[in-house]
N, C-alpha and C. Protein backbone atom coordinates (compact mmCIF):
# COMPACT_ATOMS: atom_id res chain seq x y z
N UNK A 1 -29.65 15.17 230.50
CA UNK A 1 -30.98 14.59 230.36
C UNK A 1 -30.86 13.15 229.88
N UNK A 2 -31.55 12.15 230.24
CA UNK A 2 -31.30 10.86 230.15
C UNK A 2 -32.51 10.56 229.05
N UNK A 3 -32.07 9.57 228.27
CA UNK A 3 -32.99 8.95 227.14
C UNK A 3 -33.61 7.27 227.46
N UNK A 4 -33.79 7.37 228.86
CA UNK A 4 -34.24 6.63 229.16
C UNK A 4 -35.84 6.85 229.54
N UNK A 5 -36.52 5.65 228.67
CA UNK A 5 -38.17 5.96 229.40
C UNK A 5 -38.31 5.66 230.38
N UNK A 6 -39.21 6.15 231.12
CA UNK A 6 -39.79 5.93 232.48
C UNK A 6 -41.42 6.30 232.74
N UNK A 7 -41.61 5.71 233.59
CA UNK A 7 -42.96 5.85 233.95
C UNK A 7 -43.12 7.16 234.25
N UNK A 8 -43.90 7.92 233.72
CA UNK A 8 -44.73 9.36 234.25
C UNK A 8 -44.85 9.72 236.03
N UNK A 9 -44.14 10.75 235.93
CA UNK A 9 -44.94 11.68 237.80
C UNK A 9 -46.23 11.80 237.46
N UNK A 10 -47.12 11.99 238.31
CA UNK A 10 -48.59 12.42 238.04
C UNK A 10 -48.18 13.35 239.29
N UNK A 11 -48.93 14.46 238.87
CA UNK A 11 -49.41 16.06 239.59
C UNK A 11 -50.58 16.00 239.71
N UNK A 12 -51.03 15.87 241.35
CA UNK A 12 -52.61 16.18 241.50
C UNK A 12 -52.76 17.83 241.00
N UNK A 13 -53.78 18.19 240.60
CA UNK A 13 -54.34 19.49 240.57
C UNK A 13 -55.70 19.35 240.70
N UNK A 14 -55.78 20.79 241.47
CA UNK A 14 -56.93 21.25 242.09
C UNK A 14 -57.38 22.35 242.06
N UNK A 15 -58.52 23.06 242.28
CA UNK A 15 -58.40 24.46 242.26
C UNK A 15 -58.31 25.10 243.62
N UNK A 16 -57.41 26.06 243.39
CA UNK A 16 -56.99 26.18 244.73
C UNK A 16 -55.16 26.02 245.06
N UNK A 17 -55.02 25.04 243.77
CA UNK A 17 -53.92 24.37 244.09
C UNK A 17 -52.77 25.51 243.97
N UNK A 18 -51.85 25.31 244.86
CA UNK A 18 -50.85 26.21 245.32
C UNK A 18 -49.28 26.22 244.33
N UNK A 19 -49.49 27.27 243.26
CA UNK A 19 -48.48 27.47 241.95
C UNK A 19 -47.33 27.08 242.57
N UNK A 20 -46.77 27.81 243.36
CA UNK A 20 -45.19 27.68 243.78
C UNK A 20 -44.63 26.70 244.16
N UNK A 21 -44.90 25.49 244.91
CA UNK A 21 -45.04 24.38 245.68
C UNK A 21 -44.28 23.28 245.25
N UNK A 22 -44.65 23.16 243.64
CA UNK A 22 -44.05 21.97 243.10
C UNK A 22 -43.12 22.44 242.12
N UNK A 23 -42.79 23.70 241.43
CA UNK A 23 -42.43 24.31 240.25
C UNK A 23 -41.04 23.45 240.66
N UNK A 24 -40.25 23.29 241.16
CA UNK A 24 -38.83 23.14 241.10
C UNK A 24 -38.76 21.56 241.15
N UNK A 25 -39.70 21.36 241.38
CA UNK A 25 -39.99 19.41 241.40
C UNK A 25 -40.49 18.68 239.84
N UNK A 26 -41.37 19.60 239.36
CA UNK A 26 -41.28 19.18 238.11
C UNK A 26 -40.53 19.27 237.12
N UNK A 27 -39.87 20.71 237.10
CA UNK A 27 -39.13 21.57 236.35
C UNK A 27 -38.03 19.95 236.33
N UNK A 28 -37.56 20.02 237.64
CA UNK A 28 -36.31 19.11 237.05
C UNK A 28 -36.27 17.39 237.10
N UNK A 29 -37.39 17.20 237.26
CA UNK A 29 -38.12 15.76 236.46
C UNK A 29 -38.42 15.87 235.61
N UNK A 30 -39.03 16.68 234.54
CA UNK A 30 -39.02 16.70 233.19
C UNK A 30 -37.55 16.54 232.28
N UNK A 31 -36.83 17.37 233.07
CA UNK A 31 -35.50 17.31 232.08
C UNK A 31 -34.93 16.11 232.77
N UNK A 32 -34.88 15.82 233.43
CA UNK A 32 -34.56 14.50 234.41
C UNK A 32 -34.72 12.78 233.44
N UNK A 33 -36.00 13.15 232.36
CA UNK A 33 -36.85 12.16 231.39
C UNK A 33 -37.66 11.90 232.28
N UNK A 34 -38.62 12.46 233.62
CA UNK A 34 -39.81 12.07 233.66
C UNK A 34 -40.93 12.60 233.54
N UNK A 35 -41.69 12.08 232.58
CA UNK A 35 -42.84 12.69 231.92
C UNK A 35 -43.89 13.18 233.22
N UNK A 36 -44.53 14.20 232.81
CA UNK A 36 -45.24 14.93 234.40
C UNK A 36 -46.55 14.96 233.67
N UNK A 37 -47.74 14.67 234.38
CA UNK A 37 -49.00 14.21 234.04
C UNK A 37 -49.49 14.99 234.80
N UNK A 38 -50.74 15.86 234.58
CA UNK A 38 -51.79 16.59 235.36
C UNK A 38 -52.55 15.41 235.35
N UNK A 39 -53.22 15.16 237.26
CA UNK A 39 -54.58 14.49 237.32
C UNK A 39 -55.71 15.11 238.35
N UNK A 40 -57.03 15.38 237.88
CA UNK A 40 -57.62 15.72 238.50
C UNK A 40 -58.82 14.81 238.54
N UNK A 41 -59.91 15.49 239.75
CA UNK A 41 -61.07 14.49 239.69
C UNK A 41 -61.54 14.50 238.69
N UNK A 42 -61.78 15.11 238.14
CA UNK A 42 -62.45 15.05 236.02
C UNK A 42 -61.58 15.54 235.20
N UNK A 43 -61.12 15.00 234.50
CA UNK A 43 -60.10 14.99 233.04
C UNK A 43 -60.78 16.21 231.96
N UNK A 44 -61.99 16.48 232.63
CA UNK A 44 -62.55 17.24 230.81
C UNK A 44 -62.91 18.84 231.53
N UNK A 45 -62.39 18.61 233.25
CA UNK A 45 -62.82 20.34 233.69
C UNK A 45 -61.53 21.05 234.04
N UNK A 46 -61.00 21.94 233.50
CA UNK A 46 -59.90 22.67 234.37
C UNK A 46 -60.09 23.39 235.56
N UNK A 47 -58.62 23.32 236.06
CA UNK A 47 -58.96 23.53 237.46
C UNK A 47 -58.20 25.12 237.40
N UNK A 48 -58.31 25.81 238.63
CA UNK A 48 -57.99 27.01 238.70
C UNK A 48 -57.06 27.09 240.17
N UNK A 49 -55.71 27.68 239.61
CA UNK A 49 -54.87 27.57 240.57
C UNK A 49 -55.02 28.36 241.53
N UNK A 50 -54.30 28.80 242.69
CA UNK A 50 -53.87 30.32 243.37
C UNK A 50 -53.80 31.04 242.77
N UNK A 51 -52.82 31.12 241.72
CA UNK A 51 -52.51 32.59 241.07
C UNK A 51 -53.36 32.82 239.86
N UNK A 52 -54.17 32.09 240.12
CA UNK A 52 -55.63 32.21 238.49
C UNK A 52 -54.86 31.76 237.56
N UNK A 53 -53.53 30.87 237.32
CA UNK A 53 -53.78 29.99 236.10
C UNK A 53 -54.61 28.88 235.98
N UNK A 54 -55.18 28.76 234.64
CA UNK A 54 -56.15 27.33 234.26
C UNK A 54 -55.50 26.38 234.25
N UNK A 55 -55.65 24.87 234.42
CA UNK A 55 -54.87 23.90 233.62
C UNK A 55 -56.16 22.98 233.43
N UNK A 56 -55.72 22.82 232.41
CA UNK A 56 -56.75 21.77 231.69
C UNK A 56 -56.00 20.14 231.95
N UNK A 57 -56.34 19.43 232.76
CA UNK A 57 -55.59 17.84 233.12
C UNK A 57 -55.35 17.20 232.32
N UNK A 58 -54.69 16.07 232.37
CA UNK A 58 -54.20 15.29 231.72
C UNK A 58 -55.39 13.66 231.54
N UNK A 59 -55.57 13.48 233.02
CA UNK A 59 -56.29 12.24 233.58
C UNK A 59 -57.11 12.53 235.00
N UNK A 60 -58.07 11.94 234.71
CA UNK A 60 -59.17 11.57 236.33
C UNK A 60 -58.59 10.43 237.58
N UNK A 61 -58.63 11.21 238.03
CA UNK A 61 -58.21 10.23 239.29
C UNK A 61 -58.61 9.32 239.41
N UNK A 62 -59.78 9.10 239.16
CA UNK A 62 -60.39 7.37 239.27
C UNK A 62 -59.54 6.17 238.18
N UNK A 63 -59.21 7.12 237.11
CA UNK A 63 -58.36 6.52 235.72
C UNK A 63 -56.86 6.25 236.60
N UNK A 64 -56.54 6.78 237.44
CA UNK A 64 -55.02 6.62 237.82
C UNK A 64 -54.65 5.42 238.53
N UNK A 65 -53.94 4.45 238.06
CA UNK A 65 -53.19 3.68 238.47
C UNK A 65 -51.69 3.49 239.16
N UNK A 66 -51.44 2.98 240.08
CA UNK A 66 -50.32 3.25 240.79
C UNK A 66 -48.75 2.45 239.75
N UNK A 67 -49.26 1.44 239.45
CA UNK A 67 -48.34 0.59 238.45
C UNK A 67 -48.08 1.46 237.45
N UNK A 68 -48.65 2.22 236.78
CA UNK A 68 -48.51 3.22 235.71
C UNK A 68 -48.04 4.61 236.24
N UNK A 69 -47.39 4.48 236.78
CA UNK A 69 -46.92 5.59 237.45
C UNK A 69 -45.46 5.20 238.27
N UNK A 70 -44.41 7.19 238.55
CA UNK A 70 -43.07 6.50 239.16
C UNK A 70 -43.51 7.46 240.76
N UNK A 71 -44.21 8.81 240.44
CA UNK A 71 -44.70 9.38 241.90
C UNK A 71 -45.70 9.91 241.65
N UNK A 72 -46.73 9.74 242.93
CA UNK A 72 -47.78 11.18 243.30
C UNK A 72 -47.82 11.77 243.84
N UNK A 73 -47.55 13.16 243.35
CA UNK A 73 -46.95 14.30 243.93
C UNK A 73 -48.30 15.36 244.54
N UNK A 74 -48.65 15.73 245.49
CA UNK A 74 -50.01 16.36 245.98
C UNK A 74 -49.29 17.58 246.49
N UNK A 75 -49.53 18.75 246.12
CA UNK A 75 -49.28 20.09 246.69
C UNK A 75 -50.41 20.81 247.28
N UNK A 76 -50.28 21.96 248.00
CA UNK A 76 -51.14 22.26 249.05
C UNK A 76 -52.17 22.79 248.45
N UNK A 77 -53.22 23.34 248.96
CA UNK A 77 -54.74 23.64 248.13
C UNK A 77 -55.51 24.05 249.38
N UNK A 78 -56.31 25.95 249.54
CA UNK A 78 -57.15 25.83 250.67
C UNK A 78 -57.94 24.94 250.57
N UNK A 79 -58.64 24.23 249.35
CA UNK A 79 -59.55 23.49 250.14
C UNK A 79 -59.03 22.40 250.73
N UNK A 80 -57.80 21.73 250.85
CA UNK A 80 -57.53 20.47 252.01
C UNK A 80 -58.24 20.84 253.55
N UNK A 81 -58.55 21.88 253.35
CA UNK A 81 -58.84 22.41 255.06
C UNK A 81 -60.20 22.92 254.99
N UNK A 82 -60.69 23.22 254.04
CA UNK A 82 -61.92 23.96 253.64
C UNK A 82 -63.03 23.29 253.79
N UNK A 83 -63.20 21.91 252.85
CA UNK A 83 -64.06 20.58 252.53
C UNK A 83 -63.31 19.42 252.27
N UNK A 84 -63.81 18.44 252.36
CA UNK A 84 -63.72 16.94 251.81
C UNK A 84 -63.32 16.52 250.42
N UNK A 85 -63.52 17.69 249.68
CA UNK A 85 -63.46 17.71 248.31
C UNK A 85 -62.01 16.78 247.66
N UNK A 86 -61.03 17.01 248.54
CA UNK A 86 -59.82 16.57 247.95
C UNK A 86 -59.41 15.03 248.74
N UNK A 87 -60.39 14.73 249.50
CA UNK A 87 -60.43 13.42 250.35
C UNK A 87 -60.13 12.20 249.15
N UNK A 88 -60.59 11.75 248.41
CA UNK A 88 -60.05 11.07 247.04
C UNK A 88 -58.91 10.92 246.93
N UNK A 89 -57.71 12.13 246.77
CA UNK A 89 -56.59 12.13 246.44
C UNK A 89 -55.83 11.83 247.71
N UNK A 90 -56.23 11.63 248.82
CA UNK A 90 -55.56 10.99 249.89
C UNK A 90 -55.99 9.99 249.60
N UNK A 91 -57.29 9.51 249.83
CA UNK A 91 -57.35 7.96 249.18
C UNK A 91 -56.39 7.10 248.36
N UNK A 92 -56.28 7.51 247.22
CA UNK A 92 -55.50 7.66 246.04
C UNK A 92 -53.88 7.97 246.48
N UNK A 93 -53.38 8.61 247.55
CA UNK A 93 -52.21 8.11 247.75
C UNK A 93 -52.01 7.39 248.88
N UNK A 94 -52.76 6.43 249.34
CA UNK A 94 -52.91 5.18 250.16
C UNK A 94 -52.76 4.07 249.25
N UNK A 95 -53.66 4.41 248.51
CA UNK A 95 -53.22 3.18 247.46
C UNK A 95 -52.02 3.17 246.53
N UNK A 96 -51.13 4.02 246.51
CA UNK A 96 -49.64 3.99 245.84
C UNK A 96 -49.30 3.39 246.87
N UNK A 97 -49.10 3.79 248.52
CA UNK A 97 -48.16 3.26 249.16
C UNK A 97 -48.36 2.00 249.13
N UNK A 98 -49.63 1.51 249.06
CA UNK A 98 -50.07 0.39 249.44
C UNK A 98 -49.20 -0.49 248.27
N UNK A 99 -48.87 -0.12 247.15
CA UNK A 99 -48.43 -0.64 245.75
C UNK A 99 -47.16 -0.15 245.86
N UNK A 100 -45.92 0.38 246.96
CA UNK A 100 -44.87 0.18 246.54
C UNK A 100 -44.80 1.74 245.93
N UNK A 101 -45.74 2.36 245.81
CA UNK A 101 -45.01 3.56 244.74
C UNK A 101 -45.51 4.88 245.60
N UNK A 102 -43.76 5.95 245.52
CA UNK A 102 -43.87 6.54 246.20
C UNK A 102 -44.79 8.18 246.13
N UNK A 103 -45.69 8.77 247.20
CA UNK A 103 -46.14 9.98 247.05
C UNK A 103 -45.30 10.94 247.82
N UNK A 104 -45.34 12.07 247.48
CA UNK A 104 -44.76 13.26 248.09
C UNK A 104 -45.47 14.06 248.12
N UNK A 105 -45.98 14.71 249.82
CA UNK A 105 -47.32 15.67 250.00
C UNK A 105 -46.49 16.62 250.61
N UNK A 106 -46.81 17.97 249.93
CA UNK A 106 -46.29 19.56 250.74
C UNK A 106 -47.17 20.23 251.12
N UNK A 107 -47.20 21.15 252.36
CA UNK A 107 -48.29 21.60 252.77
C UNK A 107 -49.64 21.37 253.21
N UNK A 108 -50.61 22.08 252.63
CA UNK A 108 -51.61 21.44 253.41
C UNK A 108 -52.03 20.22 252.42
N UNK A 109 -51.75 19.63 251.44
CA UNK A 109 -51.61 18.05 251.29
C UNK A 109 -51.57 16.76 252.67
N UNK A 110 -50.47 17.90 253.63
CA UNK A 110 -49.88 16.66 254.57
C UNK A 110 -50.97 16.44 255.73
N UNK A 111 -52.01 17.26 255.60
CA UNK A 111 -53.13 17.54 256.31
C UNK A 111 -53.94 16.24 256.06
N UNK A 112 -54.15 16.62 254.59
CA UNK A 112 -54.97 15.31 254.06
C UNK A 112 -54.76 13.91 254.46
N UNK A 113 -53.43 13.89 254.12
CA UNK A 113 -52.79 12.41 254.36
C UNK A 113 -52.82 12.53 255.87
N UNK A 114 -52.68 13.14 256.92
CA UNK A 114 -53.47 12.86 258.05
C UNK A 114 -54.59 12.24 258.46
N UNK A 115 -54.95 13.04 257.76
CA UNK A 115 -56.86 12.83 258.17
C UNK A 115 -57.06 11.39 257.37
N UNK A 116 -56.19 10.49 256.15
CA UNK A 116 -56.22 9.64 255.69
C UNK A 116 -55.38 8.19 256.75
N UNK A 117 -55.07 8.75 258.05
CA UNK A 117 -54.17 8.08 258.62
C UNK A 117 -52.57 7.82 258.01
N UNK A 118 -51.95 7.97 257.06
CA UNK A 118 -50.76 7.96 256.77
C UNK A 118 -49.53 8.56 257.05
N UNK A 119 -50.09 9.20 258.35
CA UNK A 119 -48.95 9.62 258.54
C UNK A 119 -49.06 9.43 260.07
N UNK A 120 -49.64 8.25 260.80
CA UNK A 120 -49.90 7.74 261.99
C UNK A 120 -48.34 6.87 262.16
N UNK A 121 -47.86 6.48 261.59
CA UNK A 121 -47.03 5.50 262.07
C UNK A 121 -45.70 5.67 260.85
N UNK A 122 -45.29 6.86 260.27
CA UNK A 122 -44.08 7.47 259.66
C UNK A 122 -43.67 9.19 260.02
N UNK A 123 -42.63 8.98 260.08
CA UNK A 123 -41.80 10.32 260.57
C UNK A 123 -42.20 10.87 259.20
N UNK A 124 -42.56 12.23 259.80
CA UNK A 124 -43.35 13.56 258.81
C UNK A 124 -43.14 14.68 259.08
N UNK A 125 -43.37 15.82 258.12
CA UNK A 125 -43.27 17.37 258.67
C UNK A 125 -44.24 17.90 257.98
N UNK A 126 -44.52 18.73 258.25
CA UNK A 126 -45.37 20.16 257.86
C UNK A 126 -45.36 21.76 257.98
N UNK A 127 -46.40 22.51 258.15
CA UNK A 127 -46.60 23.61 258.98
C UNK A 127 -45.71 23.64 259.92
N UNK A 128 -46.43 23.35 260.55
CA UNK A 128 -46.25 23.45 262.36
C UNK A 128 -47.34 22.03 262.57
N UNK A 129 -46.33 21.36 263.71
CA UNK A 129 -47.04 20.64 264.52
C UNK A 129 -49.14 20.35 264.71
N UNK A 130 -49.30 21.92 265.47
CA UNK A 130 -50.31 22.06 265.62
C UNK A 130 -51.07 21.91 264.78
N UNK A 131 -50.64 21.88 263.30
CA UNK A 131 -51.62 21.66 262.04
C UNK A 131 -52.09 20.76 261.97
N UNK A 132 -51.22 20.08 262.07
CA UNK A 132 -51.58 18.41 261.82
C UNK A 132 -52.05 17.89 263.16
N UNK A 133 -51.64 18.81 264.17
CA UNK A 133 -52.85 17.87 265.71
C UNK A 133 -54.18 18.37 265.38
N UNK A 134 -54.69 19.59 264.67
CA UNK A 134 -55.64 19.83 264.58
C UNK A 134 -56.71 18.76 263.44
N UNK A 135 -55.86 17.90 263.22
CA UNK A 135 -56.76 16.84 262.31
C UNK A 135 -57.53 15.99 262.81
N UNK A 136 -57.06 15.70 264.32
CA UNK A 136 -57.09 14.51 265.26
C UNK A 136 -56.31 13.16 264.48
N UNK A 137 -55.11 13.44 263.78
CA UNK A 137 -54.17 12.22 263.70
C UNK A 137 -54.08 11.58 264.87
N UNK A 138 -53.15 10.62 264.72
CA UNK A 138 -52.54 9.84 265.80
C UNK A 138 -51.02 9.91 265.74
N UNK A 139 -50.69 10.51 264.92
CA UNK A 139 -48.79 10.46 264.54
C UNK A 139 -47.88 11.61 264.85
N UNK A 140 -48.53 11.85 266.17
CA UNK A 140 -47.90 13.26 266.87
C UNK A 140 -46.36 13.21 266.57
N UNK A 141 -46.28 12.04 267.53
CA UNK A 141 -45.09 11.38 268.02
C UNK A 141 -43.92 11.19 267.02
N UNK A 142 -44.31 10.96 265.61
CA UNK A 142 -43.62 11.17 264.39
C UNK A 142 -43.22 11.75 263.88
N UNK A 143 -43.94 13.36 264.20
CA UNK A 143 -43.47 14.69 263.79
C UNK A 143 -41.82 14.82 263.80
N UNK A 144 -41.53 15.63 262.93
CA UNK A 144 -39.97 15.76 262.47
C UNK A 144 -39.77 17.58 262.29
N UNK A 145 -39.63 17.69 262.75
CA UNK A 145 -38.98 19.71 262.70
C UNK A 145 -37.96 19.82 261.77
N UNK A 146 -38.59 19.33 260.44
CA UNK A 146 -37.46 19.51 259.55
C UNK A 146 -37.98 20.00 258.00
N UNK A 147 -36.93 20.74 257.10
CA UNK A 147 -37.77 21.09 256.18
C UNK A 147 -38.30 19.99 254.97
N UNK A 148 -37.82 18.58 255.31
CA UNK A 148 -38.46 17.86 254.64
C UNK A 148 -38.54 16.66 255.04
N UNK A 149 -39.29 15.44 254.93
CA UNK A 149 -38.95 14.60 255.50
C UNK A 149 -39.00 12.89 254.99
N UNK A 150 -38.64 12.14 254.56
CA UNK A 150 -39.01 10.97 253.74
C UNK A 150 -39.14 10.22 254.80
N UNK A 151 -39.85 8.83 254.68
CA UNK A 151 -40.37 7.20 255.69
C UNK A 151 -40.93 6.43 254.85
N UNK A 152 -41.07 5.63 254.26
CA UNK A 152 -41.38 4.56 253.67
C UNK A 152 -41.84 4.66 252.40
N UNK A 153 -41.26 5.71 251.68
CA UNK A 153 -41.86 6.19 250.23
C UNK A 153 -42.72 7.33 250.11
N UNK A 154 -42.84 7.70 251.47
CA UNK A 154 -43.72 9.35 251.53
C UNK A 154 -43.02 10.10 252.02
N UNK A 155 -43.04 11.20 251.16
CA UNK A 155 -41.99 12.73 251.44
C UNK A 155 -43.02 13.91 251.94
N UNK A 156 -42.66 14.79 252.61
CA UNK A 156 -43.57 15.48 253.49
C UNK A 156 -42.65 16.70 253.44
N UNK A 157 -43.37 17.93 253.73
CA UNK A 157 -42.87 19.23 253.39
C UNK A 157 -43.87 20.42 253.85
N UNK A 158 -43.43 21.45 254.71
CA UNK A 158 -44.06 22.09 254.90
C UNK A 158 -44.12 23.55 253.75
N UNK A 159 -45.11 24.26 253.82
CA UNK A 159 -45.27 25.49 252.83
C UNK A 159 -44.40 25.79 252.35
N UNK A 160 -43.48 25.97 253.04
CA UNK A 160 -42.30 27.37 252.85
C UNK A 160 -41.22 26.50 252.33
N UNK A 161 -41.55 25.72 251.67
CA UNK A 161 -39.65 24.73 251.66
C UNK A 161 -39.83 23.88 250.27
N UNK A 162 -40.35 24.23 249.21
CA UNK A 162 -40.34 23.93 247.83
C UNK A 162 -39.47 23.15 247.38
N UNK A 163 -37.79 24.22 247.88
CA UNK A 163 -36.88 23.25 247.34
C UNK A 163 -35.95 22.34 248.01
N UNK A 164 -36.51 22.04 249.38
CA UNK A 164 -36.38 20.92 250.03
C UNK A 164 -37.10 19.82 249.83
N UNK A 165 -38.61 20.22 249.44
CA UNK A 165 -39.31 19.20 248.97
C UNK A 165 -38.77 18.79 247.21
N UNK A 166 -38.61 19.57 246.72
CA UNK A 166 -37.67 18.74 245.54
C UNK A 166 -36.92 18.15 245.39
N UNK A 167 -35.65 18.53 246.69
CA UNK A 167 -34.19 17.76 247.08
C UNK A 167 -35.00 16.22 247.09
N UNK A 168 -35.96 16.05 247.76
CA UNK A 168 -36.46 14.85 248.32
C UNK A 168 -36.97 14.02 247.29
N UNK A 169 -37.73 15.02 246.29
CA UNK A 169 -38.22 14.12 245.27
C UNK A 169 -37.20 13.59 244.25
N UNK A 170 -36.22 14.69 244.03
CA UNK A 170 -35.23 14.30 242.89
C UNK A 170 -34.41 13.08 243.32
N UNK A 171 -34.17 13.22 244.55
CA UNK A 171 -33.27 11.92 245.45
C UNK A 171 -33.97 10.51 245.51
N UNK A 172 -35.30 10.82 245.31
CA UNK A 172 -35.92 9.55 245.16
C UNK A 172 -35.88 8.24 243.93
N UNK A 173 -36.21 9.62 243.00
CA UNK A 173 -36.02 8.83 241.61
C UNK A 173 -35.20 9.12 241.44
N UNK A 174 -33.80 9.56 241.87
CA UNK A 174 -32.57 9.32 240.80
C UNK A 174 -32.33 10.45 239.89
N UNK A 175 -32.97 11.61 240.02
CA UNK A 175 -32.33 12.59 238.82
C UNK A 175 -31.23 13.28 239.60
N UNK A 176 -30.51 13.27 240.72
CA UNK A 176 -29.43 13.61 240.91
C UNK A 176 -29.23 13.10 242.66
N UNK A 177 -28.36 12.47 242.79
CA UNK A 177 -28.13 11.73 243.84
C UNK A 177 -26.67 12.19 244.34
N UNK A 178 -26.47 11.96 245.31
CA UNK A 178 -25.13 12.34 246.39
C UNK A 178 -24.69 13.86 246.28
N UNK A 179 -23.35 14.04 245.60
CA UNK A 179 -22.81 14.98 245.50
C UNK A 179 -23.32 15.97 244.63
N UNK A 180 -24.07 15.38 243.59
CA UNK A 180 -25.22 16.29 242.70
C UNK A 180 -26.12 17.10 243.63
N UNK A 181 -26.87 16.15 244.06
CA UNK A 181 -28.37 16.31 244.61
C UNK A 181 -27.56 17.17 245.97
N UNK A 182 -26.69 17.30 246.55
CA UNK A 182 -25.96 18.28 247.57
C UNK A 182 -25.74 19.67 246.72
N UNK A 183 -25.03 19.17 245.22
CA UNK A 183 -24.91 20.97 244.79
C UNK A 183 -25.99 21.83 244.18
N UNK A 184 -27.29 20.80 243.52
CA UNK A 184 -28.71 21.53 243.84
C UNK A 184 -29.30 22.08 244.64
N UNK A 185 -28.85 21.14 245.72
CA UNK A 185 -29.72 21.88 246.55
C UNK A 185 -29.39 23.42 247.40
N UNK A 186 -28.15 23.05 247.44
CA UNK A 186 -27.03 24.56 247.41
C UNK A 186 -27.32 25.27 246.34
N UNK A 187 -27.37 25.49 245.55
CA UNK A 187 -27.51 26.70 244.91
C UNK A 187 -29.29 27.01 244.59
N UNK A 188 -30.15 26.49 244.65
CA UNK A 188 -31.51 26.83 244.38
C UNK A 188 -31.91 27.26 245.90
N UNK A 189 -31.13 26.57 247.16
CA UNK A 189 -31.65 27.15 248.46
C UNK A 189 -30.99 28.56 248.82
N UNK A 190 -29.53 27.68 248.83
CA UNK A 190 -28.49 28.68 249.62
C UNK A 190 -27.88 29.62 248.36
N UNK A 191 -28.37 29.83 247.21
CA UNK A 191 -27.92 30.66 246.31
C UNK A 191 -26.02 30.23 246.08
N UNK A 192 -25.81 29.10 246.44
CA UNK A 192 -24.49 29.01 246.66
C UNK A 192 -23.73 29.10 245.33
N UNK A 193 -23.07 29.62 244.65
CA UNK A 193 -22.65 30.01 242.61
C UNK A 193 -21.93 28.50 243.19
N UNK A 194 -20.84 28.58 244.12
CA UNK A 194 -20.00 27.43 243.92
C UNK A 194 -20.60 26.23 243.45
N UNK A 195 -21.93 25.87 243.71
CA UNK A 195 -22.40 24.46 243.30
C UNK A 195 -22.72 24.46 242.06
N UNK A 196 -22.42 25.49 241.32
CA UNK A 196 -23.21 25.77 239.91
C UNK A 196 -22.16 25.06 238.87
N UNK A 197 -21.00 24.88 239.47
CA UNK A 197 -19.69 24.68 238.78
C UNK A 197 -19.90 22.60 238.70
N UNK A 198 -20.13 22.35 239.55
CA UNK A 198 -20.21 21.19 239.86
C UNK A 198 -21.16 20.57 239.16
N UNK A 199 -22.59 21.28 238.81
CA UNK A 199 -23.67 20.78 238.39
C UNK A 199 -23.23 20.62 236.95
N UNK A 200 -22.44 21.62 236.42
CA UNK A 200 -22.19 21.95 235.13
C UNK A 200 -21.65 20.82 234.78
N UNK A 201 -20.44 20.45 235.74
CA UNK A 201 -19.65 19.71 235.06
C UNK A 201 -19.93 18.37 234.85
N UNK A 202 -21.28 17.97 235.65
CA UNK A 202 -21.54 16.68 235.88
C UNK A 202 -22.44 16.25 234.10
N UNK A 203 -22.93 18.05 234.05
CA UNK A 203 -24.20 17.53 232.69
C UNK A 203 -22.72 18.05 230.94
N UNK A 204 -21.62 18.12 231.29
CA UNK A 204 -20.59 17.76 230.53
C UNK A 204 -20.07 16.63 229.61
């Protein structure tokens, strides 16, 4: 764990918002030293997850600044598909990219950022294809059949791939890079023990 400060992740939350999605992305940015921030559209209402936990936020999205921040991390939520409701927080990660600072959307997040145009003109993944044609994007052509995918500071991830979308986030900021960030991702995907030896020895 590094004793270096750093600027805070911010975690959109929502209700709705999908428990499993990010757990392995924060988990090891916290011990990583980066501070993880709940933000929702109102700071004073908790939101209610998938699995009926509460969280009470940290900050309002309108309060969130991109300079004050190192990522915005958006995980999936039925309502991205439901209502408009979460249209803001695509907003809101237009304006990170726009500032240099990177977001990472999994699931139906990557919907949003569709329908926000951001993912018209960067290689992306999701679902399936068809998810994201069903937005009326324009960034067919960008699609990537992969379980994760980075382009210009936005990481993309479909449902099922948590800890691919973490590989991506941790690789971004630096909490474990090359031969690390290879034996994480081996053993949290591929259950591999051998990488466990490696990880060990690195936090030695």
């Amino acid at each position: 764990m590094t004793s270096v400060a750093r600027k805070p992740v911010h975690l959109a939350v929502y209700d709705t918002f999908a428990d499993w999605e990010t757990g392995y992305a924060t988990a090891h940015l916290a011990r990583g030293g980066y501070p993880v921030r709940t933000v929702a559209a109102r700071a004073g209402r908790p939101v209610t997850t998938l699995g009926g936990l509460r969280i009470q936020p940290d900050l309002a999205l309108d309060d969130l600044r991109p300079e004050d921040s190192s990522l915005l991390i958006l995980t999936g939520a039925d309502l991205w598909d439901a209502c408009d409701d979460l249209a803001p927080f695509a907003h809101k990660a237009r304006a990170f990219l726009d500032s240099g600072v990177p977001v990472a959307a999994i699931c139906g997040a990557t919907a949003g950022l569709a329908r926000e145009g951001l993912l018209d003109d960067r290689a992306h993944t999701s679902a399936v294809p068809q998810y994201l044609d069903a937005t009326g994007y324009k960034g067919g052509e960008h699609y990537v059949d992969a379980d994760a995918v980075t382009d210009r500071g936005l990481i993309t991830a479909g449902p099922t791939e948590p800890v691919a979308f973490a590989r991506e986030v941790l690789g971004a900021l630096g909490v474990f890079e090359g031969e690390l960030l290879d034996a994480w991702y081996r053993l949290f995907h591929d259950s591999d023990v051998t990488a466990y030896a490696t990880l060990q020895a690195a936090r030695a």
